[in-house]
N, C-alpha and C. Protein backbone atom coordinates (compact mmCIF):
# COMPACT_ATOMS: atom_id res chain seq x y z
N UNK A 1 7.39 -7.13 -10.66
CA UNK A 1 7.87 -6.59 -9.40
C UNK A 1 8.92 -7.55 -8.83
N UNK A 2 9.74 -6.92 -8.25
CA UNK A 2 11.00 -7.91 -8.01
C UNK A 2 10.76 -8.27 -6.61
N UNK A 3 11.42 -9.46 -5.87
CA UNK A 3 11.12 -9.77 -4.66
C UNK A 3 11.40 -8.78 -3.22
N UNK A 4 12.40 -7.74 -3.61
CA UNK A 4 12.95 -7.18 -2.38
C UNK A 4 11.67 -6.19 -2.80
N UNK A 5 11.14 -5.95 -3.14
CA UNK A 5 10.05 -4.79 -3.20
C UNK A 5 8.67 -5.83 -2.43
N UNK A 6 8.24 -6.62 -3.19
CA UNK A 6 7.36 -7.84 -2.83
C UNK A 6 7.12 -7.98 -1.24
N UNK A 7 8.93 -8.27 -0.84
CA UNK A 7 8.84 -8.70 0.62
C UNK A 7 9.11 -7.70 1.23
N UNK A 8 9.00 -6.19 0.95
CA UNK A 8 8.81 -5.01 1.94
C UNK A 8 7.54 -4.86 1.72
N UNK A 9 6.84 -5.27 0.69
CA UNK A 9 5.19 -4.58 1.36
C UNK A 9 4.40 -5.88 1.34
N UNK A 10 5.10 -6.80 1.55
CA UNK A 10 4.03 -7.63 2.19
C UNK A 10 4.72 -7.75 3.73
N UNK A 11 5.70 -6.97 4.09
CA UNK A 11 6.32 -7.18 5.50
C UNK A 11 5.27 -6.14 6.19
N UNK A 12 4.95 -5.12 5.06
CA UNK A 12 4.54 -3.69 5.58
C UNK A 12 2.92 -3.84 6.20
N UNK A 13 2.71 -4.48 5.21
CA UNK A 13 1.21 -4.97 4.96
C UNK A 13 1.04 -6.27 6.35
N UNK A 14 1.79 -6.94 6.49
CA UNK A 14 2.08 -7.79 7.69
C UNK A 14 1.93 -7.23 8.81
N UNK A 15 2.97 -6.64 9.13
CA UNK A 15 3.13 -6.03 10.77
C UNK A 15 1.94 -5.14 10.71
N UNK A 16 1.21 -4.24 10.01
CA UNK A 16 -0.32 -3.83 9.95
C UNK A 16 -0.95 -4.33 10.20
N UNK A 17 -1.28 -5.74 9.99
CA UNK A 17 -2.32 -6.68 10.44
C UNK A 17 -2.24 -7.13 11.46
N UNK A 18 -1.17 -7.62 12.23
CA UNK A 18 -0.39 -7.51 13.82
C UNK A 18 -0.89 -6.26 14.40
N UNK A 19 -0.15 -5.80 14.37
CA UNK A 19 -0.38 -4.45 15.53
C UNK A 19 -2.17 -4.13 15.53
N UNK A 20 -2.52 -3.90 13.98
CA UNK A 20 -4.50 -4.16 14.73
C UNK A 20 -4.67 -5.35 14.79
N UNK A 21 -4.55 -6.07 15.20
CA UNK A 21 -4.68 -7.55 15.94
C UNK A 21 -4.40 -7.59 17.29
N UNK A 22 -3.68 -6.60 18.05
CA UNK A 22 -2.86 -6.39 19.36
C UNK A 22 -3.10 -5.21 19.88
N UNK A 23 -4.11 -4.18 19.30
CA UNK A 23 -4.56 -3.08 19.74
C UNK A 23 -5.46 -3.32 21.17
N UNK A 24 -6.34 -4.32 20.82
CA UNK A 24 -7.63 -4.11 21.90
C UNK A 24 -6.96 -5.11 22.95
N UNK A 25 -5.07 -5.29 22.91
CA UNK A 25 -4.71 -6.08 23.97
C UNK A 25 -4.25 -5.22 25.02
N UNK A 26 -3.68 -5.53 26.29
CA UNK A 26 -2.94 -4.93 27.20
C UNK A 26 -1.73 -5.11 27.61
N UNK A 27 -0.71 -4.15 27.66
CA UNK A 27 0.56 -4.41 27.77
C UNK A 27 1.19 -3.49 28.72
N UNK A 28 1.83 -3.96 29.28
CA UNK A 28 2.58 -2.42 30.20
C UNK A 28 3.22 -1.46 29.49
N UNK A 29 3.96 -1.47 28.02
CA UNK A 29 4.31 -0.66 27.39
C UNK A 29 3.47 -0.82 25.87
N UNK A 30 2.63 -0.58 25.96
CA UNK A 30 2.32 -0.86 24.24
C UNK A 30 2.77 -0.35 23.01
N UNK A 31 2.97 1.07 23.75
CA UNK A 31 3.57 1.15 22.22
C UNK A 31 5.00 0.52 22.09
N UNK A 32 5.70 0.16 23.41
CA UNK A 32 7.32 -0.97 22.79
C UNK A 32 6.39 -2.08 22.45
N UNK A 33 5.43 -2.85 22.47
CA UNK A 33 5.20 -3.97 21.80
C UNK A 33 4.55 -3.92 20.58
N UNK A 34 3.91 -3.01 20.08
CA UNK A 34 3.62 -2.58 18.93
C UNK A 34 4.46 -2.27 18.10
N UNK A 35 5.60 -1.78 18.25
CA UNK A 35 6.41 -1.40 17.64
C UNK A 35 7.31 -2.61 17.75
N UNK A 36 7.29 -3.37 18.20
CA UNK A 36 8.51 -4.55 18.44
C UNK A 36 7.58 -5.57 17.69
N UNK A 37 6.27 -6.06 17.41
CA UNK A 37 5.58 -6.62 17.00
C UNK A 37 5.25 -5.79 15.21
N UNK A 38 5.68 -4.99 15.21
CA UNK A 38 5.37 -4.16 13.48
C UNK A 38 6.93 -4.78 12.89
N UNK A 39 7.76 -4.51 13.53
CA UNK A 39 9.43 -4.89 13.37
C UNK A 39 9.92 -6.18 12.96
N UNK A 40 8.98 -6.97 13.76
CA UNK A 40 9.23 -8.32 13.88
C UNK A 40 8.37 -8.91 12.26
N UNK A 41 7.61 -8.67 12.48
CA UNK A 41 6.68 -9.10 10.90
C UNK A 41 7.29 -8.67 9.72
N UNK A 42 7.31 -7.11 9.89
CA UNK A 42 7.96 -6.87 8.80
C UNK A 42 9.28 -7.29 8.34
N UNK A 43 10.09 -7.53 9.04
CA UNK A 43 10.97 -8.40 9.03
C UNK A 43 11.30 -9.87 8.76
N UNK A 44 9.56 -10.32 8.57
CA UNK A 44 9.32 -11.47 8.53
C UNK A 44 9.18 -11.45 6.51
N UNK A 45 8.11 -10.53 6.48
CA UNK A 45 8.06 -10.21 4.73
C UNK A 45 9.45 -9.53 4.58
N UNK A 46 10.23 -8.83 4.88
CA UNK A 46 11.11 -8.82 3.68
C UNK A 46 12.60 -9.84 4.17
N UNK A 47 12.35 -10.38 5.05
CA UNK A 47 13.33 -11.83 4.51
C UNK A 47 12.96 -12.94 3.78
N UNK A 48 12.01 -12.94 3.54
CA UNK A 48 11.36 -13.94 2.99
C UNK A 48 11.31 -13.63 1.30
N UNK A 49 11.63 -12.35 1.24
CA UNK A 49 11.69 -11.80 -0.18
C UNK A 49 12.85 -11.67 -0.52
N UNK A 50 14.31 -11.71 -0.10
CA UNK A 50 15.47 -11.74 0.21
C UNK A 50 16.22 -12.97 0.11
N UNK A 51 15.47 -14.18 0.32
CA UNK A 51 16.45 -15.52 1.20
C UNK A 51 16.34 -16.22 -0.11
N UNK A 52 17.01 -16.67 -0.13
CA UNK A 52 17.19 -18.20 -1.56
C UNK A 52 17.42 -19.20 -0.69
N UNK A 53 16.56 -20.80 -1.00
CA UNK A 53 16.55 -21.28 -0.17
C UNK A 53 16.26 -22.43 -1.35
N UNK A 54 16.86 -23.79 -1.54
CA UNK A 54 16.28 -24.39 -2.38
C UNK A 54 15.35 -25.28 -2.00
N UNK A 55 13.84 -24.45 -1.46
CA UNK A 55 12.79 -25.17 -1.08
C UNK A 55 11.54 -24.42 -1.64
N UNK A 56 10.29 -24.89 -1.28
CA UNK A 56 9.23 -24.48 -1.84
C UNK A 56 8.68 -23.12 -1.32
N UNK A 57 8.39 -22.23 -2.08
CA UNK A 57 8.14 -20.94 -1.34
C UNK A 57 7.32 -20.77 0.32
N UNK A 58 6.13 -21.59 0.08
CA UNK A 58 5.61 -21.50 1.39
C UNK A 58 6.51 -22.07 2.54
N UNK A 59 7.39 -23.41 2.29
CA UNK A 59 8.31 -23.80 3.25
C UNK A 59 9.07 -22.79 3.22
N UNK A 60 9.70 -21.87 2.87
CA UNK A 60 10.50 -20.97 2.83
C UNK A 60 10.10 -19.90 3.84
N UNK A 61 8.97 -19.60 3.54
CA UNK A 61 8.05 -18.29 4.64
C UNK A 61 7.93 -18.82 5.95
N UNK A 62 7.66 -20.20 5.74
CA UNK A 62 7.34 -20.83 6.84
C UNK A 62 8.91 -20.85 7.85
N UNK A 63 9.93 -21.41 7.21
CA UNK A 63 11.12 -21.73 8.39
C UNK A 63 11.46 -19.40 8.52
N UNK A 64 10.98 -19.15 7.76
CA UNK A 64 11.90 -17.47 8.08
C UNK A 64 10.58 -17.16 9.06
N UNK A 65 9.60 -17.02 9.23
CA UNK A 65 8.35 -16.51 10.14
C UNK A 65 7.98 -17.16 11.33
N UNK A 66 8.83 -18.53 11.30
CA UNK A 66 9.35 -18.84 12.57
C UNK A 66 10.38 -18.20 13.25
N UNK A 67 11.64 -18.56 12.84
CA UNK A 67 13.12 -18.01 12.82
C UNK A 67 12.84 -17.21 13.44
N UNK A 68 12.36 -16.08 12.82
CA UNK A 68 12.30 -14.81 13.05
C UNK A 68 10.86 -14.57 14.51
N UNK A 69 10.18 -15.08 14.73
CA UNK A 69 9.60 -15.47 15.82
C UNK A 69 10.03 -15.61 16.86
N UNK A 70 10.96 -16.63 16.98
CA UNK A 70 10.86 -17.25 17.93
C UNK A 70 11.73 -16.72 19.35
N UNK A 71 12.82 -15.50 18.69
CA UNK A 71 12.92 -14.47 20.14
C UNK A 71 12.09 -14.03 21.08
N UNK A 72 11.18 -13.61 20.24
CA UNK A 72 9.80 -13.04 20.38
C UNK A 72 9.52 -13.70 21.61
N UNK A 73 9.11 -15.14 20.90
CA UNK A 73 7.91 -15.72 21.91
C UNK A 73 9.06 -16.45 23.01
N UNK A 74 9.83 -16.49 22.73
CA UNK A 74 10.61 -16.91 23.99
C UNK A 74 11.19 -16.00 25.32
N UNK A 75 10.97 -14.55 24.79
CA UNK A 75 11.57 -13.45 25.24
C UNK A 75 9.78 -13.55 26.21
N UNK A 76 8.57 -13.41 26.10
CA UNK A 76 7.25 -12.83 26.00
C UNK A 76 6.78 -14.17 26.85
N UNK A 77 7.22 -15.51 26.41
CA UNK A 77 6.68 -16.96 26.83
C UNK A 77 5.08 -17.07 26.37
N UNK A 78 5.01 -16.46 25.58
CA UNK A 78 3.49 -16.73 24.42
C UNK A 78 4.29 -17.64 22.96
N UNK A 79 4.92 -18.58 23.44
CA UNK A 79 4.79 -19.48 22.37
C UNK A 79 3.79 -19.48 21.42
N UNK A 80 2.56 -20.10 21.52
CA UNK A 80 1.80 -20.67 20.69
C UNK A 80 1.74 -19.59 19.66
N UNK A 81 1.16 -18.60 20.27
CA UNK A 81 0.08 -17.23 19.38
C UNK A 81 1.19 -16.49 18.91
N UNK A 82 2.43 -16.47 19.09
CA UNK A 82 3.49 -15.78 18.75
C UNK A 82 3.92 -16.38 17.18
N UNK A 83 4.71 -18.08 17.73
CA UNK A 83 4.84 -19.08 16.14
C UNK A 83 3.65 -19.45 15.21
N UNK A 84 2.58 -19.25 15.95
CA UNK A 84 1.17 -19.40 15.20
C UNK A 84 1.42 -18.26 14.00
N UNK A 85 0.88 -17.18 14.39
CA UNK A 85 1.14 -16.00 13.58
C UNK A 85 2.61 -16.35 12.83
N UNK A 86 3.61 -16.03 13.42
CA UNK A 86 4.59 -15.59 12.53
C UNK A 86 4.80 -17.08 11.52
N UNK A 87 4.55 -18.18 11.71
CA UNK A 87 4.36 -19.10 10.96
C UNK A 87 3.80 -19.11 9.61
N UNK A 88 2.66 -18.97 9.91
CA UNK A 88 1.11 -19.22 9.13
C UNK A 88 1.11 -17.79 8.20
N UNK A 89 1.68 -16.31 8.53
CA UNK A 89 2.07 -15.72 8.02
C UNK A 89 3.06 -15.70 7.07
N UNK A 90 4.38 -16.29 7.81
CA UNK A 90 4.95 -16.18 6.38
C UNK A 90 4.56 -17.49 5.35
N UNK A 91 4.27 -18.48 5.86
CA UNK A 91 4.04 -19.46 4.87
C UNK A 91 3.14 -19.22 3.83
N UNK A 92 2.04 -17.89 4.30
CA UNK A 92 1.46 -17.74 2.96
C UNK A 92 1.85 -16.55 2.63
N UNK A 93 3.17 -15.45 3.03
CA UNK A 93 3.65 -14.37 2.20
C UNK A 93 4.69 -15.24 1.05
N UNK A 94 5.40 -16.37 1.71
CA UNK A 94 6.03 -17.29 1.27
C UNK A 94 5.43 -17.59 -0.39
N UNK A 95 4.13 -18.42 -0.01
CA UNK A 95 3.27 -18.71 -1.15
C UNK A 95 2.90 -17.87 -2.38
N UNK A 96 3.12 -16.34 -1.54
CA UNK A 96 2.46 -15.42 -2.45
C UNK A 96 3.64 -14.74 -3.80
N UNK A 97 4.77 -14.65 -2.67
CA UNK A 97 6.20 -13.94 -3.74
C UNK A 97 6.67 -15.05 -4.57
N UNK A 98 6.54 -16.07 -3.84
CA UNK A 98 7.34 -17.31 -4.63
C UNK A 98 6.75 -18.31 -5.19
């Protein structure tokens, strides 16, 4: 299986685990954060399946699942639980394609 396939369904498979992770939360719009939180992950797996980077795969997941984070949590001001996740996520979608 080639990586751009890899890092769409582990993006797919990602933002799935997010959004039921953020169901039993409260938001004034949920479904824009659900949907902005499915976007954001998945986006997280398929750049990470995409990027050439001459580093070790999990460092690789790791700087893109930040990157790609960190609008997020700066836009939201949930730092922690925002780079937590998108971190720790890609570092092991990272681990897994590469």
């Amino acid at each position: 299986m080639n990586y751009i396939l890899q890092g769409t369904i582990s993006g797919l498979i990602f933002g799935v685990v997010v959004v039921l992770m953020m169901m039993r939360l409260s938001f004034p719009d949920k479904k824009a954060a659900l949907l902005g939180a499915f976007s954001s992950r998945f986006a997280v797996g398929f750049l990470i399946g995409v990027t050439v980077m001459p580093v070790a795969g999990w460092l690789r997941g790791l700087i893109v699942g930040l990157l790609v984070s960190l609008p997020e949590a700066i836009i939201t001001k949930s730092y922690l639980p925002i780079l937590i996740i998108g971190g720790i996520g890609g570092a092991i979608i990272g681990f897994i394609i590469h």
